[in-house]
Protein backbone atom coordinates (compact mmCIF):
# COMPACT_ATOMS: atom_id res chain seq x y z
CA UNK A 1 -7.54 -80.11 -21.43
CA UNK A 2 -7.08 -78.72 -24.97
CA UNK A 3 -3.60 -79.24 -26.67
CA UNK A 4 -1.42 -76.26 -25.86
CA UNK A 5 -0.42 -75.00 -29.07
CA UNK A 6 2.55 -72.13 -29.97
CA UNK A 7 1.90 -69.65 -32.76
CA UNK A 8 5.12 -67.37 -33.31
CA UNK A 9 4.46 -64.40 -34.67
CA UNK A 10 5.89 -64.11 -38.02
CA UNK A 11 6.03 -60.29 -38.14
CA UNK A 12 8.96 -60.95 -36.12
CA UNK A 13 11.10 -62.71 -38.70
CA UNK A 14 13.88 -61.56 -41.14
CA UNK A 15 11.45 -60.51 -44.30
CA UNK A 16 14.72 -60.72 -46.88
CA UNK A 17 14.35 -64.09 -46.15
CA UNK A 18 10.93 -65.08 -45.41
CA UNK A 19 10.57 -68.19 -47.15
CA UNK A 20 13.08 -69.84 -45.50
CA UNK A 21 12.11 -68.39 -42.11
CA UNK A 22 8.84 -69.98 -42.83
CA UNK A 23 10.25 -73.23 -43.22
CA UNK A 24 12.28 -73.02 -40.26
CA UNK A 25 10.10 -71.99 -38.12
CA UNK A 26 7.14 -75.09 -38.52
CA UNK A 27 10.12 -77.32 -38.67
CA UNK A 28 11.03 -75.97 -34.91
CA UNK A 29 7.55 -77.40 -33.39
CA UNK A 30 5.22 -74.31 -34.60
CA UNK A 31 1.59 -75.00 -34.17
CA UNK A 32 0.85 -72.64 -36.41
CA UNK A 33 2.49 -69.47 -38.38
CA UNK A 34 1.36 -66.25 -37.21
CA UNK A 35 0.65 -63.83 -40.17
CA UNK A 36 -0.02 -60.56 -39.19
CA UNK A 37 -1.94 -58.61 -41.75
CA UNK A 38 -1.80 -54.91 -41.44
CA UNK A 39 -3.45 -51.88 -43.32
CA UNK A 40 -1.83 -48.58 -41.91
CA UNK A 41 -5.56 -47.89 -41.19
CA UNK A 42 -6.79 -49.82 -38.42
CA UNK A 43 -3.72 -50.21 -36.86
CA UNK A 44 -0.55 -47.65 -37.27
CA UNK A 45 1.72 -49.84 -38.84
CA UNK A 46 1.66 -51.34 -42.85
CA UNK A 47 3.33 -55.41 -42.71
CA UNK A 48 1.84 -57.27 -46.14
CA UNK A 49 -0.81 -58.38 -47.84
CA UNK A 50 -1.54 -61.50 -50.07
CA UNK A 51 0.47 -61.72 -52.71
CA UNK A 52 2.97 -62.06 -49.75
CA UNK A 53 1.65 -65.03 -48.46
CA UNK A 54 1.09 -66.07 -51.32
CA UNK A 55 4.73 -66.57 -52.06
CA UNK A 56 5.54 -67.82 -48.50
CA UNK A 57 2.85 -70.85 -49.24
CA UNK A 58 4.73 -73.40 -51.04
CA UNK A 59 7.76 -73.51 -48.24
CA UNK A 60 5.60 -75.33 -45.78
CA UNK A 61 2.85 -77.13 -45.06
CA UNK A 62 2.14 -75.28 -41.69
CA UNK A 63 -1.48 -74.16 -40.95
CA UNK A 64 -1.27 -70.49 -41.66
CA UNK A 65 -3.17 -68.07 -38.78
CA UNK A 66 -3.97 -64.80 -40.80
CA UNK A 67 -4.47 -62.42 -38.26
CA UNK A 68 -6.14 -59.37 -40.18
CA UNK A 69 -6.06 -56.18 -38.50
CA UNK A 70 -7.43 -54.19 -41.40
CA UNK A 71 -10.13 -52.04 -42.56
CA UNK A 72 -13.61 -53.80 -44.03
CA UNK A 73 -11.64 -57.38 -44.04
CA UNK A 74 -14.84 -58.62 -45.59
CA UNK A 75 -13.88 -57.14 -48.75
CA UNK A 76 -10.37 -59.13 -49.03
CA UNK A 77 -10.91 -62.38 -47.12
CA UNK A 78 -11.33 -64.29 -50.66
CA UNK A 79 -7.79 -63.12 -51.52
CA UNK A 80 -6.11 -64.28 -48.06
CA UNK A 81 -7.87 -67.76 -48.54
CA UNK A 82 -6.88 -68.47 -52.14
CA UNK A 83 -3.39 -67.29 -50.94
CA UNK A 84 -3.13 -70.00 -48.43
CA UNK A 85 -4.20 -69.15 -45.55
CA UNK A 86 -5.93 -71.75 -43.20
CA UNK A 87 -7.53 -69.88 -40.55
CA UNK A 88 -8.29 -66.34 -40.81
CA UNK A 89 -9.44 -63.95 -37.87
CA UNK A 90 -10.90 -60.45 -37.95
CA UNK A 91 -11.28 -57.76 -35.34
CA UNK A 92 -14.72 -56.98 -33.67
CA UNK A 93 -13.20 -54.01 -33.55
CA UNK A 94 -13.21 -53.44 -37.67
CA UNK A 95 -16.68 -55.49 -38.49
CA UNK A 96 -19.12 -54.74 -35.40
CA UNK A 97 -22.57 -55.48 -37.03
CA UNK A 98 -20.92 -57.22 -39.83
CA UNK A 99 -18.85 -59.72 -37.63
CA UNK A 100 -20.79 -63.25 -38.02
CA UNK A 101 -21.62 -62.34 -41.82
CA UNK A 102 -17.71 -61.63 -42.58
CA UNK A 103 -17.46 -64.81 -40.23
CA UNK A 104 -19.64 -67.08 -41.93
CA UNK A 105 -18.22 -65.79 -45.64
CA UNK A 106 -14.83 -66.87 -44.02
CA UNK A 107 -15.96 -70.39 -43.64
CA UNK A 108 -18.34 -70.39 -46.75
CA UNK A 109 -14.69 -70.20 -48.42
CA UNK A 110 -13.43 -73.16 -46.83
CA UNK A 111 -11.17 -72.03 -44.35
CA UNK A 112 -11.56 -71.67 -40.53
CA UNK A 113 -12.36 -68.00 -39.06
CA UNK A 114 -12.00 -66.56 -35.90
CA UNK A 115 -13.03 -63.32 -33.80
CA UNK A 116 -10.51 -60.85 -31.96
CA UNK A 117 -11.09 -58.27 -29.42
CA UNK A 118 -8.52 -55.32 -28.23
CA UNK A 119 -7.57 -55.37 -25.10
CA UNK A 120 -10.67 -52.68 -24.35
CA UNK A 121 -12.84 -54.37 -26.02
CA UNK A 122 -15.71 -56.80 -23.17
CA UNK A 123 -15.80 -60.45 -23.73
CA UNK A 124 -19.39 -60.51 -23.82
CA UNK A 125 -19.72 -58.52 -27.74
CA UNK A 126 -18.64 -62.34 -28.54
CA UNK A 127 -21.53 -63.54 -27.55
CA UNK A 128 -23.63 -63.13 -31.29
CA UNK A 129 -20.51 -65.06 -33.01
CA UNK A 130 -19.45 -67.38 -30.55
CA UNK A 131 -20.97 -70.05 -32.39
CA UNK A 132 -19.55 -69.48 -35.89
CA UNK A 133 -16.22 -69.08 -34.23
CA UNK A 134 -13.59 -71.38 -34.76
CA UNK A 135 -11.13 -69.46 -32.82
CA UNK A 136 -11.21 -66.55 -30.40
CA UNK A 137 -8.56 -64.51 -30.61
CA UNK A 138 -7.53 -62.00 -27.58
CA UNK A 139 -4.98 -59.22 -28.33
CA UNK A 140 -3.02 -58.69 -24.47
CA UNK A 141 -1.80 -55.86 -26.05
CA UNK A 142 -3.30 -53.08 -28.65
CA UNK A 143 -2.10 -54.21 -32.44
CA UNK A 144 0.28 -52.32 -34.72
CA UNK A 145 3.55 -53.68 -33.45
CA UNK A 146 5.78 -56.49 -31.98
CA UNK A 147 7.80 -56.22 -29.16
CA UNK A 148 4.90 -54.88 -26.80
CA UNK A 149 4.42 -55.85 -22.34
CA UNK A 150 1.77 -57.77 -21.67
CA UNK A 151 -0.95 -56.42 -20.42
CA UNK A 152 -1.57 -58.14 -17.16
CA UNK A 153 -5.42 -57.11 -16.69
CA UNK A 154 -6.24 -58.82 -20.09
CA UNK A 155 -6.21 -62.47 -17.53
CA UNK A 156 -9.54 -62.32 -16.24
CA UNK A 157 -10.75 -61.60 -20.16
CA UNK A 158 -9.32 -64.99 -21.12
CA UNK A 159 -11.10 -67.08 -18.04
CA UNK A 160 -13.79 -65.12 -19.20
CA UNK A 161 -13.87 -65.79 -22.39
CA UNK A 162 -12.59 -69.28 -21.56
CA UNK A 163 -16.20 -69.96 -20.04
CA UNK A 164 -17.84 -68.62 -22.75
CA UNK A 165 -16.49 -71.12 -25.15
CA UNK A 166 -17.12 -73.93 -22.64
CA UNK A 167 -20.66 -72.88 -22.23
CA UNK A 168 -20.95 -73.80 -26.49
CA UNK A 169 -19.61 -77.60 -25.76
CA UNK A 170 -17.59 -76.78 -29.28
CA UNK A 171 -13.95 -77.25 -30.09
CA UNK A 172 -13.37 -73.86 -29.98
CA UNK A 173 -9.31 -72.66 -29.71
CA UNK A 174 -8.63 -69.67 -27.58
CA UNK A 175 -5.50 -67.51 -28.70
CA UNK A 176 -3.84 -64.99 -26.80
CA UNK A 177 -1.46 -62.28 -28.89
CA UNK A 178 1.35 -60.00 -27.36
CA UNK A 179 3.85 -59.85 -25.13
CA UNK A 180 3.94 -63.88 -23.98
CA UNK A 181 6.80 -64.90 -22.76
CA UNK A 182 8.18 -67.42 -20.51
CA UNK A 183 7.55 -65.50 -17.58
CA UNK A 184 3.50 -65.30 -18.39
CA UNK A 185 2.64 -67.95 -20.69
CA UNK A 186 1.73 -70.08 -17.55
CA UNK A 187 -0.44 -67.52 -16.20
CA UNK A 188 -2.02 -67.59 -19.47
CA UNK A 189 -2.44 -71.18 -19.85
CA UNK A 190 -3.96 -71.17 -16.36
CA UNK A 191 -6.64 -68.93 -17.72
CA UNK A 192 -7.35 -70.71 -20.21
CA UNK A 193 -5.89 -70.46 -23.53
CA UNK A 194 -4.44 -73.03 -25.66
CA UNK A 195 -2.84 -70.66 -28.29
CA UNK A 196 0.08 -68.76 -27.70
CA UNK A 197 1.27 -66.14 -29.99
CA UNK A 198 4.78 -65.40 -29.29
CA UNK A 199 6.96 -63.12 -31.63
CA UNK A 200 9.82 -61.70 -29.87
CA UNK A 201 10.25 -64.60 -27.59
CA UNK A 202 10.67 -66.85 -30.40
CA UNK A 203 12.49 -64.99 -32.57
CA UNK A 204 15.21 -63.63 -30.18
CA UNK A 205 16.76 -67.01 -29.53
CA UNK A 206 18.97 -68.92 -31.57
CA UNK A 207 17.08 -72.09 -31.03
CA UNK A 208 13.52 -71.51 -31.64
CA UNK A 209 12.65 -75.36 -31.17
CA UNK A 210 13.94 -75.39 -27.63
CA UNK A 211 12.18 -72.08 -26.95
CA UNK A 212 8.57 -73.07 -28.54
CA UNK A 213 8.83 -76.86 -26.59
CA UNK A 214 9.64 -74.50 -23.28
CA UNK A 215 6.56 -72.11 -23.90
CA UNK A 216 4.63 -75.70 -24.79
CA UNK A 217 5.30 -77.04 -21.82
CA UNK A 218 5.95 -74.85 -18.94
């Protein structure tokens, strides 16, 4: 079984004081930071861009999950690396026939890249990248803004996409984003992710460490 690991969703944090919340947040058990990248374009919502993680870079040593829900991402994904991020992931959605060429230009740049679907979006238009993927990303509900429900029929996508990755005999992380909670992180486990992106949940409670060792572990 793959290591469960817990991304919280930084979009969820107190921007005044981002640094810090940075720092606090890998030094409550975070896998990984969750940076949500938006454009007002592809999604309906505008959060940052580089120079912002830029600055949030030197308060941890934290793998940074970019999470770009933008417009032609192949056109920025040099700045989001030399800004420090570790992994970056790009929608289907926003590349279609360009998906394993922004993919590959990801890793050319020495980070790791991953693919996301929407929730409407079938399993199987993975199929072309699964290879170059270092991460599959599954939105369980469509992008734009924190706070949203689960969306319960996105389960059968993970198996789904679960098999897919097992079928490559890579190391290959799955990540589910929106709405997880204690309630369904189990049900997502069960399916078969080992990333959980959890924003609210996290964020909500006064002490994240016991919260992220709960959504670990349950």
């Amino acid at each position: 079984m793959k290591q469960i690991k817990i991304a919280p969703s930084m979009l969820s944090a107190d921007f005044a004081r981002f640094g810090e919340e940075v720092a606090k947040t890998a030094e409550s058990g975070a896998d990984l930071l969750h940076l949500d990248v938006m454009d007002g374009n592809f999604v309906n919502n505008i959060s940052f861009g580089p120079k912002f993680i830029e600055e949030a870079r030197p308060f941890t040593k934290a793998t940074f999950d970019t999470h770009l829900m933008i417009l032609n991402p192949w056109k920025y994904i040099d700045r989001f690396v030399k800004a420090g991020s570790d992994i970056v992931t790009v929608h289907y959605e926003a590349c279609k026939e360009r998906l394993k060429e922004t993919l590959k230009a990801i890793k050319s740049l020495g980070a790791k890249c991953g693919a996301v679907i929407n929730p409407d979006a079938p399993v199987s238009v993975l199929s072309s990248v699964i290879e170059e993927c270092d991460m599959v990303l599954l939105m369980s509900v469509f992008p734009g803004f924190g706070g949203q429900a689960f969306i319960p029929e996105v389960l059968p996508k993970i198996k789904e996409a679960a098999e897919l990755i097992a079928a490559t005999g890579k190391e290959i992380d799955l990540e589910v984003d929106g709405g997880i909670n204690l309630e369904n992180a189990g049900a997502v486990k069960a399916a078969g992710a080992n990333v959980l992106v959890a924003g609210s949940t996290v964020f909500k409670e006064k002490d994240r460490a016991a919260i992220i060792k709960k959504l670990r572990e349950i």
